[in-house]
PDB file of N, CA and C in Angstrom:
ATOM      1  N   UNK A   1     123.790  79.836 185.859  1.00  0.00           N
ATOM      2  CA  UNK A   1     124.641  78.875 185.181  1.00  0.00           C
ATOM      3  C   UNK A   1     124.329  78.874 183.684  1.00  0.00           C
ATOM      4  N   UNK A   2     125.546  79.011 182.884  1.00  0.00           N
ATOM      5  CA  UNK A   2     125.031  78.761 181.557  1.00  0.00           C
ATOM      6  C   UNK A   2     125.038  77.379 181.348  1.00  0.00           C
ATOM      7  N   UNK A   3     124.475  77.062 180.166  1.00  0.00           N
ATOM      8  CA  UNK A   3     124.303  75.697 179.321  1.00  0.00           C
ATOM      9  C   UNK A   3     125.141  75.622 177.933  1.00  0.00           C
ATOM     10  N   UNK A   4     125.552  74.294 177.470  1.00  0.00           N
ATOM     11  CA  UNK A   4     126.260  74.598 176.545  1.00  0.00           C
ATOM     12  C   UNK A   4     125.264  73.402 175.383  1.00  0.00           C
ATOM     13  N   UNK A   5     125.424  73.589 173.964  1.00  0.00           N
ATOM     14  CA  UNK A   5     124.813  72.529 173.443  1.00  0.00           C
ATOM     15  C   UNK A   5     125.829  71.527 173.128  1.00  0.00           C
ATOM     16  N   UNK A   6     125.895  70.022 173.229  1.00  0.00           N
ATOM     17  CA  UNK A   6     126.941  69.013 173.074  1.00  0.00           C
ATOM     18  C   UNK A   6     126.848  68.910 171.620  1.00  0.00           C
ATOM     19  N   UNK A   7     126.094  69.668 170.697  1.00  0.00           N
ATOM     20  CA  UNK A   7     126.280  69.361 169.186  1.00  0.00           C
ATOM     21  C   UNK A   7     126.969  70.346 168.726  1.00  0.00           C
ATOM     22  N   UNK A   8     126.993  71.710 168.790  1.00  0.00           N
ATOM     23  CA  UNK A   8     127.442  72.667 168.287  1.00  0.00           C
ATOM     24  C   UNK A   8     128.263  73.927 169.221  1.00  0.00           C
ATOM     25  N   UNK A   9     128.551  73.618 170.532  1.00  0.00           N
ATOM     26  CA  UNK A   9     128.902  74.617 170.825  1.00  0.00           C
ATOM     27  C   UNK A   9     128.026  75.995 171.658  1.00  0.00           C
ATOM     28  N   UNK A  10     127.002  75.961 170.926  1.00  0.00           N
ATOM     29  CA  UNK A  10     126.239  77.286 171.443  1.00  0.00           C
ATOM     30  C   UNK A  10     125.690  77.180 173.089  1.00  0.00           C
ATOM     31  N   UNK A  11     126.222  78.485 173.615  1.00  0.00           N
ATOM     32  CA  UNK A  11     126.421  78.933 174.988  1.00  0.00           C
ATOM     33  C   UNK A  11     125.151  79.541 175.002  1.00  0.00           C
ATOM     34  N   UNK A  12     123.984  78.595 176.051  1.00  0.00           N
ATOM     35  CA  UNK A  12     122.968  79.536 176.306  1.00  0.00           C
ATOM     36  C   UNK A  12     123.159  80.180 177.869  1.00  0.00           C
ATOM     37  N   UNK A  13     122.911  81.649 177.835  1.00  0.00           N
ATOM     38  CA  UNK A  13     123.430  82.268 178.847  1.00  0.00           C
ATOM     39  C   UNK A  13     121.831  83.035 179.432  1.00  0.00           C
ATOM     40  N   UNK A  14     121.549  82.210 180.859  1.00  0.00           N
ATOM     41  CA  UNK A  14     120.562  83.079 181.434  1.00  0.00           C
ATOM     42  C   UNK A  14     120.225  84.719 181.281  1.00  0.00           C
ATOM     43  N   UNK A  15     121.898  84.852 181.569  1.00  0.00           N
ATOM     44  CA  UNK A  15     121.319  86.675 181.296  1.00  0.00           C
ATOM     45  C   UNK A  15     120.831  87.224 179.827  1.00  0.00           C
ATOM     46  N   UNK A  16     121.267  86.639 178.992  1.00  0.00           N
ATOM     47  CA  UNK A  16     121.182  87.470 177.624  1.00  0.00           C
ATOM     48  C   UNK A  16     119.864  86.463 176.753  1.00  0.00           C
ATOM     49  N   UNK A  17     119.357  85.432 177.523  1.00  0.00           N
ATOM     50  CA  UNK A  17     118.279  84.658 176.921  1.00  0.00           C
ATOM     51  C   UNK A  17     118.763  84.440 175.159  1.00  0.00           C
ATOM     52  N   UNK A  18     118.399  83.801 174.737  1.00  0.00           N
ATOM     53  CA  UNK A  18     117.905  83.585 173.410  1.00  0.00           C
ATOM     54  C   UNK A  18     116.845  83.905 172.825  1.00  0.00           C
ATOM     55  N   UNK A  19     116.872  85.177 172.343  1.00  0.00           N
ATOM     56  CA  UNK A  19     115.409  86.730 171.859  1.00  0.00           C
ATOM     57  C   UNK A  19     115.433  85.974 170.236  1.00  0.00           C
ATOM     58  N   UNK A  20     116.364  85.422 169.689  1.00  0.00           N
ATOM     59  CA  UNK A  20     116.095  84.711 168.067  1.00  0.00           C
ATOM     60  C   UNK A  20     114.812  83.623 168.238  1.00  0.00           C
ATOM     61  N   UNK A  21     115.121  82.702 169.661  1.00  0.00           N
ATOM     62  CA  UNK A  21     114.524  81.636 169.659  1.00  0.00           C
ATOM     63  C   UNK A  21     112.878  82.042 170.665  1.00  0.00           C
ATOM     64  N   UNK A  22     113.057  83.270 170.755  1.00  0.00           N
ATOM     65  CA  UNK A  22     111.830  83.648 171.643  1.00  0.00           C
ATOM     66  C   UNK A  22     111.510  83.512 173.043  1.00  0.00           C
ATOM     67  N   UNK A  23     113.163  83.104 173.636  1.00  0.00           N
ATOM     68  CA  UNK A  23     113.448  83.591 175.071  1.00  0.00           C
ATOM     69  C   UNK A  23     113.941  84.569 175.620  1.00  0.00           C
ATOM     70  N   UNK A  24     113.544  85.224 176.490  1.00  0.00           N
ATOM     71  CA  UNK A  24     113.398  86.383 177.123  1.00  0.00           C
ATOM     72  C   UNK A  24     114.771  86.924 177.874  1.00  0.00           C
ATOM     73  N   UNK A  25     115.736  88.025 177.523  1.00  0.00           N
ATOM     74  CA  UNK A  25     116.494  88.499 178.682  1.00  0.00           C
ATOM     75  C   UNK A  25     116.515  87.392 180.354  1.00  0.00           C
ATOM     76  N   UNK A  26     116.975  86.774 181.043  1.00  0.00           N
ATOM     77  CA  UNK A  26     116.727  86.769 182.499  1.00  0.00           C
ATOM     78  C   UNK A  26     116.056  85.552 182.545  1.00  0.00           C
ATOM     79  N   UNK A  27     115.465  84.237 181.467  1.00  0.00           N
ATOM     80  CA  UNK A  27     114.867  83.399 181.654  1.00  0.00           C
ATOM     81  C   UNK A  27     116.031  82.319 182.061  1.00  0.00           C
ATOM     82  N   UNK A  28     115.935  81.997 183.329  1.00  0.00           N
ATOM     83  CA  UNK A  28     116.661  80.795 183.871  1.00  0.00           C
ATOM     84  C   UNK A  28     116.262  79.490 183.146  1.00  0.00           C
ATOM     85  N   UNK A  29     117.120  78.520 183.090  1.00  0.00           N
ATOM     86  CA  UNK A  29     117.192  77.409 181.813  1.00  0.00           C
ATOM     87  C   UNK A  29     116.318  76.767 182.455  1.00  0.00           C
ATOM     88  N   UNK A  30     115.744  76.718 183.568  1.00  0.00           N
ATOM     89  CA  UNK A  30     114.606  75.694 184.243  1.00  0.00           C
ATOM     90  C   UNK A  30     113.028  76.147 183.601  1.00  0.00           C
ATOM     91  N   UNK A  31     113.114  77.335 182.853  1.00  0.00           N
ATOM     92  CA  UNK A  31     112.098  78.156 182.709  1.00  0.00           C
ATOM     93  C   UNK A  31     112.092  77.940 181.586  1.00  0.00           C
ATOM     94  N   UNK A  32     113.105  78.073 180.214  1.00  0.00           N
ATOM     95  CA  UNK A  32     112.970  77.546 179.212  1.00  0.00           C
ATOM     96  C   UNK A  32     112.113  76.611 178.420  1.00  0.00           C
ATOM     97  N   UNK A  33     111.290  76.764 177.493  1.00  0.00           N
ATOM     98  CA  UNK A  33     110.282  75.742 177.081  1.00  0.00           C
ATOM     99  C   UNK A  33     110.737  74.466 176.592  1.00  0.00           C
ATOM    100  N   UNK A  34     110.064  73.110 176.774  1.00  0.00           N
ATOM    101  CA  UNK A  34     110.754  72.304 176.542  1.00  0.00           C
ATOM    102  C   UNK A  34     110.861  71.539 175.060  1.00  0.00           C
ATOM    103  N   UNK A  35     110.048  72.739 174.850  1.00  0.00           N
ATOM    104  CA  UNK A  35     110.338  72.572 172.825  1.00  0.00           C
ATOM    105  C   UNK A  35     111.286  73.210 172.271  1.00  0.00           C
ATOM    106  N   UNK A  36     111.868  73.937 172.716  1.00  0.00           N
ATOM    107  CA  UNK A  36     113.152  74.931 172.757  1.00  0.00           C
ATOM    108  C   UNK A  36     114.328  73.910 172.254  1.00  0.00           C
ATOM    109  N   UNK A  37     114.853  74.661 170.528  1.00  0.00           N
ATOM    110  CA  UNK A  37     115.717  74.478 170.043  1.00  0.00           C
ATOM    111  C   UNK A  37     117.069  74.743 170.091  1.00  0.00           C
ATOM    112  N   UNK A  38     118.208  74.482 169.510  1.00  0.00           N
ATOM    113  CA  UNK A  38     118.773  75.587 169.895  1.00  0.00           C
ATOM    114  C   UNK A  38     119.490  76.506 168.204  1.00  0.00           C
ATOM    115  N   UNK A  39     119.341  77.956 168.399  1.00  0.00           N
ATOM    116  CA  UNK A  39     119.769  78.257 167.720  1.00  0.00           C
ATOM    117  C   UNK A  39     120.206  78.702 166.151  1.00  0.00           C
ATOM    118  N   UNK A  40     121.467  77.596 166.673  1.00  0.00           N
ATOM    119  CA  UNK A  40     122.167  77.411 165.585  1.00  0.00           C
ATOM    120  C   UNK A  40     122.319  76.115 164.766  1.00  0.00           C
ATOM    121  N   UNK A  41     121.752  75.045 165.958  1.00  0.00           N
ATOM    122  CA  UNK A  41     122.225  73.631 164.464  1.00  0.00           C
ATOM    123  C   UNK A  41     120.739  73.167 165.068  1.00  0.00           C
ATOM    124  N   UNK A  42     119.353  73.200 165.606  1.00  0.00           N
ATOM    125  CA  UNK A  42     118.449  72.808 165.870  1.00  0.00           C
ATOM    126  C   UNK A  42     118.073  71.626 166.810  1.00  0.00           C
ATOM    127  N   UNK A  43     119.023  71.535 167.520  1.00  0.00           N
ATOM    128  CA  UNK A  43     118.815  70.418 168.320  1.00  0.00           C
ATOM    129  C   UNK A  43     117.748  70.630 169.436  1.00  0.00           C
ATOM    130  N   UNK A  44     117.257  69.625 170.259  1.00  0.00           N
ATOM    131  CA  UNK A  44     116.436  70.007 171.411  1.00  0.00           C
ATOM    132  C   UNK A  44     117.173  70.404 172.565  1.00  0.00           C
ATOM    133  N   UNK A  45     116.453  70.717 173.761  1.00  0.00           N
ATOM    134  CA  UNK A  45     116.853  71.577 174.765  1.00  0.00           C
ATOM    135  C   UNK A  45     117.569  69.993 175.554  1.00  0.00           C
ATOM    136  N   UNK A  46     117.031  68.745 175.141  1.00  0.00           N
ATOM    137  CA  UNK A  46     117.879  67.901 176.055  1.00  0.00           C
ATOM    138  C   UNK A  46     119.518  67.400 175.715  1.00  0.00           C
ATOM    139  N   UNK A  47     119.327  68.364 174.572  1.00  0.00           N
ATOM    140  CA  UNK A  47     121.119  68.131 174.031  1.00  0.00           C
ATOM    141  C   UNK A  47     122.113  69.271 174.859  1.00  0.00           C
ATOM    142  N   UNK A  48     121.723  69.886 175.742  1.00  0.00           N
ATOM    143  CA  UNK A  48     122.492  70.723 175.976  1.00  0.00           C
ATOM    144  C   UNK A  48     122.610  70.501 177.859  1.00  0.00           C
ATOM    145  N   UNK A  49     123.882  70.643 178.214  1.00  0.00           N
ATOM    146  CA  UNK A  49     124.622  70.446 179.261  1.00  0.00           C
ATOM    147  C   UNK A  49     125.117  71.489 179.843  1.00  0.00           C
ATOM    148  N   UNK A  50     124.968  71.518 181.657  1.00  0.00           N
ATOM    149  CA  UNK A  50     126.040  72.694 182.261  1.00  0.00           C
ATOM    150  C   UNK A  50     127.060  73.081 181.594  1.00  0.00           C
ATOM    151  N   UNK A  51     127.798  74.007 181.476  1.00  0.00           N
ATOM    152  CA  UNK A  51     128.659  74.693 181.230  1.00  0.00           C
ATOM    153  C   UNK A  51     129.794  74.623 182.278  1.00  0.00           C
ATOM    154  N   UNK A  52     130.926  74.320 181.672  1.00  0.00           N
ATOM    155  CA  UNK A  52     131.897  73.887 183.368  1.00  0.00           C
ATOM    156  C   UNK A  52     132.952  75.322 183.477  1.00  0.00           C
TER     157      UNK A  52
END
């Protein structure tokens, strides 16, 4: 399942990880650190929601 961030848009997608933010190819969002930003506008990982 991807995640989406409710501030900006940005689609975090299990398969392609976020390698800018120092997540790995294949890291499922449960695995994700929970200091984990996102991106593009810096929000935390609790700003971001399933993807419908």
């Amino acid at each position: 399942m991807k995640y989406v961030c409710s501030v900006c848009g940005y689609i975090y997608d299990p398969q392609e990880g976020a390698p800018d933010a120092g997540v790995a190819a294949g890291t499922a969002w449960e695995n994700v650190p929970d200091d984990f930003v996102c991106p593009l506008c810096g929000v935390g990982k609790d700003q971001f929601e399933p993807a419908e």
